[in-house]
Protein backbone atom coordinates (compact mmCIF):
# COMPACT_ATOMS: atom_id res chain seq x y z
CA UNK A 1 208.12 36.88 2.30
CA UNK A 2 208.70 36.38 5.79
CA UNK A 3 205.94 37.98 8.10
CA UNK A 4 208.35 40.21 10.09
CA UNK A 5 205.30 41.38 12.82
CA UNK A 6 205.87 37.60 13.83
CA UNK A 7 209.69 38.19 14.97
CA UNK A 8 209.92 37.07 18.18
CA UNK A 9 211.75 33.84 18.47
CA UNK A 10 210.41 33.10 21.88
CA UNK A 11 207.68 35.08 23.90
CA UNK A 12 210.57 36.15 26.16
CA UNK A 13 211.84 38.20 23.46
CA UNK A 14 210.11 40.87 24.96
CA UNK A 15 211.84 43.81 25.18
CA UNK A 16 210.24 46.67 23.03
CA UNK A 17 211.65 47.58 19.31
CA UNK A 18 213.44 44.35 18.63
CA UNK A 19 214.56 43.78 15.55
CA UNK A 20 214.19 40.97 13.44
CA UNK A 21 216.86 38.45 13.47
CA UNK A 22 219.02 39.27 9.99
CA UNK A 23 220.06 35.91 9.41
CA UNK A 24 217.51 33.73 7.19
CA UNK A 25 217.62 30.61 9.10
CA UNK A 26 217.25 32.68 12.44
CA UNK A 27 214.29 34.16 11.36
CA UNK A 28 212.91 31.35 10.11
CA UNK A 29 213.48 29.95 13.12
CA UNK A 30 211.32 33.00 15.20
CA UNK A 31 208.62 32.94 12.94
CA UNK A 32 207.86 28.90 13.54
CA UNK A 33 208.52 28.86 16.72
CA UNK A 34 206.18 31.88 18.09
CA UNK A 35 203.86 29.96 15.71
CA UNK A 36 204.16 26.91 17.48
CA UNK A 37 204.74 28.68 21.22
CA UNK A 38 201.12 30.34 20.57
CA UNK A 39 199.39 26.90 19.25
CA UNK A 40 198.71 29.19 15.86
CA UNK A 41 200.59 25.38 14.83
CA UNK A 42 198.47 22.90 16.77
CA UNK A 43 200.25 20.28 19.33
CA UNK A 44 200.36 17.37 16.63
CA UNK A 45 200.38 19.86 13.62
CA UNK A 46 202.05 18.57 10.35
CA UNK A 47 204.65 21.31 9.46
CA UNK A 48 204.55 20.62 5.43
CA UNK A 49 208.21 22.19 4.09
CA UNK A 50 206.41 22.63 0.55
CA UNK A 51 203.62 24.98 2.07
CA UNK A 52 206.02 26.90 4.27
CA UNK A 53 208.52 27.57 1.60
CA UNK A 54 205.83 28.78 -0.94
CA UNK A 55 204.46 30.71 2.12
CA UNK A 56 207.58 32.66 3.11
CA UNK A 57 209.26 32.38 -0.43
CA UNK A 58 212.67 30.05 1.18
CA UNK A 59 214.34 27.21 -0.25
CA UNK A 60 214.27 23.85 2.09
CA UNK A 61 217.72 24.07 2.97
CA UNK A 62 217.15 27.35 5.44
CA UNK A 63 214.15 25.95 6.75
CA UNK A 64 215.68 22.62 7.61
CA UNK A 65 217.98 24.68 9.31
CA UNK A 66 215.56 26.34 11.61
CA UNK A 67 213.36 23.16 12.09
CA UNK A 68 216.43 20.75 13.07
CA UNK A 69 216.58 23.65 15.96
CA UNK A 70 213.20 23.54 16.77
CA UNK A 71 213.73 19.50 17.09
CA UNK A 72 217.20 19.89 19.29
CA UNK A 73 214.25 22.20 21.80
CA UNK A 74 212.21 19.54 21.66
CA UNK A 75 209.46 21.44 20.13
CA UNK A 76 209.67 19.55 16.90
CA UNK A 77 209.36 15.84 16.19
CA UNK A 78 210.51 13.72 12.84
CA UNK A 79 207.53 10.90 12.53
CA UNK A 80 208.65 8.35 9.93
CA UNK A 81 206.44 8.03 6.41
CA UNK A 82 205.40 11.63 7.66
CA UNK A 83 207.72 13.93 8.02
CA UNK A 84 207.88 16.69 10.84
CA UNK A 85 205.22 17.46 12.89
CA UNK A 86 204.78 19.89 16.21
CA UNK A 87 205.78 18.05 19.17
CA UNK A 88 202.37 16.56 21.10
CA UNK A 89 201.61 17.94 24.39
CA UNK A 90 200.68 15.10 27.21
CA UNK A 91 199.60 15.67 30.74
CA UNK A 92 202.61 13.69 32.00
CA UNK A 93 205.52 15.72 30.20
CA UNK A 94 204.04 18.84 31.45
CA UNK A 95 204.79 17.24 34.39
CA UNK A 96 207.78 16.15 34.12
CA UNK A 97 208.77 19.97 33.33
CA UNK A 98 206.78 20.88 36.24
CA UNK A 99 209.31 18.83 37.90
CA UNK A 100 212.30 20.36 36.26
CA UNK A 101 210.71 24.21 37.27
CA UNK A 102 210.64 23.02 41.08
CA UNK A 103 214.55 21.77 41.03
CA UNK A 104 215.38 25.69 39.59
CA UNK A 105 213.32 28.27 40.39
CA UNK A 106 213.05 28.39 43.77
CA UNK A 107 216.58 28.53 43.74
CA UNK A 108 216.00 31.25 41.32
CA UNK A 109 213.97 33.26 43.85
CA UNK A 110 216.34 32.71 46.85
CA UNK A 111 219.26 34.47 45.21
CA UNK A 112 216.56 37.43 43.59
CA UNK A 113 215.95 37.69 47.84
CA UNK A 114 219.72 38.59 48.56
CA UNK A 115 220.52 39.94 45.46
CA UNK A 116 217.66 41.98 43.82
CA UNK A 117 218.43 46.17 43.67
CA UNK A 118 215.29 48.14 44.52
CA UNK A 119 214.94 48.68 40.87
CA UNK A 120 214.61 45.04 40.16
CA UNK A 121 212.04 44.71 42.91
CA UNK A 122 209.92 47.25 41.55
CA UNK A 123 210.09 45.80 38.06
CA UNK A 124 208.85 42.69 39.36
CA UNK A 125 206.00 44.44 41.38
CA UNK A 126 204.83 46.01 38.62
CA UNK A 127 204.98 42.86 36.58
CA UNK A 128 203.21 40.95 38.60
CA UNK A 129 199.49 41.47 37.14
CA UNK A 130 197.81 38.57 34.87
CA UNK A 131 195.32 39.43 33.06
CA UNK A 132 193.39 37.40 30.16
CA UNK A 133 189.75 36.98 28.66
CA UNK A 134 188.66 33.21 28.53
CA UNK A 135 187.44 32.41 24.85
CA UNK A 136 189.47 35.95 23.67
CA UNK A 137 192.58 34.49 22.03
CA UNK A 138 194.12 37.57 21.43
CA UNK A 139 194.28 38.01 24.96
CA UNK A 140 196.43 34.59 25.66
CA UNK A 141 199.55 35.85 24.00
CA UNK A 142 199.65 38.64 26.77
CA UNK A 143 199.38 36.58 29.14
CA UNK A 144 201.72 34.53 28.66
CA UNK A 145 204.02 36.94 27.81
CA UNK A 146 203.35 38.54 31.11
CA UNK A 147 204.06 35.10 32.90
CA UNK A 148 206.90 34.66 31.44
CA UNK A 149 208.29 38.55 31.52
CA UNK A 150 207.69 38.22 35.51
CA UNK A 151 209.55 35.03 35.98
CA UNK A 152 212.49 36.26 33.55
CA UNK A 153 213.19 39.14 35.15
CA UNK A 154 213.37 37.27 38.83
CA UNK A 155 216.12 35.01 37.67
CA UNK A 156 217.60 37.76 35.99
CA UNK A 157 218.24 39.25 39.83
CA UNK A 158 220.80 35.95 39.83
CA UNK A 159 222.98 37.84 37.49
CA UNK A 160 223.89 34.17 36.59
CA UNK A 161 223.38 34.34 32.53
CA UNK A 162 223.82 30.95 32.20
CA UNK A 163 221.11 29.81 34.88
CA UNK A 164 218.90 32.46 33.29
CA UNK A 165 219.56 30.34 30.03
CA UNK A 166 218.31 27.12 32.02
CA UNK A 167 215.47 28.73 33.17
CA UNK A 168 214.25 30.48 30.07
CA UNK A 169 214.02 26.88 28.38
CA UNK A 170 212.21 25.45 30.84
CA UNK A 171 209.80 28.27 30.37
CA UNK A 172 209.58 28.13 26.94
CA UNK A 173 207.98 24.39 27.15
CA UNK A 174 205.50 25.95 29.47
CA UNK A 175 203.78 28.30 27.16
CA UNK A 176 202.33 25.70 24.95
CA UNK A 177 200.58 23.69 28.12
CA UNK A 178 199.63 27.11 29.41
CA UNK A 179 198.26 28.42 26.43
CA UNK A 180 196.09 25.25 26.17
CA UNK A 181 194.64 25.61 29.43
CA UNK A 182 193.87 29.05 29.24
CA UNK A 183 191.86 27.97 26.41
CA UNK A 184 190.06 26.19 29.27
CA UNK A 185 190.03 28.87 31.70
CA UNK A 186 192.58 28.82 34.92
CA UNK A 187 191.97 31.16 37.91
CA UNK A 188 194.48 34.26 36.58
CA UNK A 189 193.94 35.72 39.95
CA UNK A 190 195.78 33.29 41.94
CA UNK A 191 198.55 33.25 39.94
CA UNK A 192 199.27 37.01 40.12
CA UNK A 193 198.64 36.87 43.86
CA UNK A 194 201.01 34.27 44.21
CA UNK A 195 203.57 36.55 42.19
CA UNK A 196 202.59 39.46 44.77
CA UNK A 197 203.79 37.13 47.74
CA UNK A 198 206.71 36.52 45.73
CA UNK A 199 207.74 40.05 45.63
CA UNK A 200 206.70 40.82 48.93
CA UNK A 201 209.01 38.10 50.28
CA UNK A 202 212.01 39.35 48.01
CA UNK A 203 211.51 43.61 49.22
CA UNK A 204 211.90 41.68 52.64
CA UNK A 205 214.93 40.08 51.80
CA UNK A 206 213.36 36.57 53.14
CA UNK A 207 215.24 33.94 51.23
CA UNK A 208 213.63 30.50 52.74
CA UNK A 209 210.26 32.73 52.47
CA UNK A 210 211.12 33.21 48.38
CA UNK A 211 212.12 29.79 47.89
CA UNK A 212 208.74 28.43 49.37
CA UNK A 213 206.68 30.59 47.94
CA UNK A 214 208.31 29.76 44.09
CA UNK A 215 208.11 25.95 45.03
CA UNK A 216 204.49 26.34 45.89
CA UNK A 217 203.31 28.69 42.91
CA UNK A 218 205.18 26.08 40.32
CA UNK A 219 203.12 23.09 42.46
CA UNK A 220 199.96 24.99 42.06
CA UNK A 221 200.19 26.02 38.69
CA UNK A 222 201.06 22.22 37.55
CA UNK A 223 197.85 22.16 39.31
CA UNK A 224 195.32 24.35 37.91
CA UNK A 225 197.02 23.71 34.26
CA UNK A 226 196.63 19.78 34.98
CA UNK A 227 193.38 20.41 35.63
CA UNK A 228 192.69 22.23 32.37
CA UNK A 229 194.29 19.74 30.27
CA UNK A 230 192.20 16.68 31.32
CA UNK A 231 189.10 18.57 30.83
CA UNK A 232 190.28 19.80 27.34
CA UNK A 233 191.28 15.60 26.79
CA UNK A 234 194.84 15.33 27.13
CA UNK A 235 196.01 13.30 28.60
């Protein structure tokens, strides 16, 4: 059967008591991707239909189903003579989404500046923190989670569902590269006092401020993840 403790689809599925997708394909669907969002399914990793049917007790046709939409994210990859493996992570797509980030998100934190309520601003304080033990694994997941959460909930302030749909994929594509350079070790620190300045500038209702500081704290998180990737040997 299905593992249902591994429901969340995405790790910005994170609001608490969510149920399980009731759809086969759907869930599915959750399971491999939080699989492959957490590198439990390496960059590169062979994702053999035989073994995952026998492990979850599904026929193919469902988990086709929930692969081909794994492959439509980009997260999965069809290599000829082998079948479908977990898209590889390189130094120079992470840029490229790094790229992608800087076009929305300090767009993003402009219109949280004139449009967050006090009640958003106080979520995102108290979402700010990062917090993770290098070489702890367990500890990644929150992280990222955390990462994400905080940068969710600032385009929420938009109240622009379908940007917050933009954004949300690009973040999704960031957890893997993050994940791996955690793995490395990255300076947590910096990146929660970046998200401080962030929500300093949006209480103060300083739009330009926002946007800057978003465009920045992308920059030097391609950065310090950059880093970590060459010295794990991506490349």
């Amino acid at each position: 059967m299905i593992p249902l403790a591994s429901h969340v689809g995405s790790l910005l599925d994170l609001d608490p008591g969510v149920t399980a997708p009731a759809a086969l394909p759907d869930r599915l669907y959750a399971v491999l991707k939080h699989r492959i969002l957490t590198c439990a399914i390496p960059p590169g990793g062979r994702l053999v239909e035989k073994e995952i049917c026998a492990e979850m007790g599904v026929s193919r046709t469902p988990l086709r189903e929930s692969i081909n939409r794994l492959a439509l994210e980009g997260l999965v990859v069809l290599t000829p003579y082998r079948g479908y493996a977990v898209a590889p992570v390189t130094v120079r797509s992470f840029q490229e989404l790094c790229e992608v980030r800087r076009m929305l998100e300090p767009h993003a934190a402009r219109v949280a500046a004139l449009r967050a309520t006090p009640e958003q601003v106080q979520a995102l304080r108290d979402e700010a923190a990062l917090h993770y033990t290098p070489g702890d694994r367990q500890t990644y997941e929150a992280y990222l989670r955390a990462n994400s959460l905080f940068h969710r909930t600032l385009v929420r302030c938009s109240g622009n569902s379908l940007f917050e749909g933009m954004v949300t994929s690009a973040l999704d594509r960031h957890q893997r590269p993050l994940y791996l350079g955690l793995d490395v070790g990255i300076d947590a620190g910096a990146a929660a006092a970046e998200h401080v300045g962030l929500v300093d500038a949006i209480a103060a209702r300083d739009a330009d401020g926002a946007a800057r500081l978003m465009a920045e704290h992308v920059s030097h998180a391609e950065n310090r993840i950059v880093s970590a990737l060459r010295a794990a040997g991506y490349r």
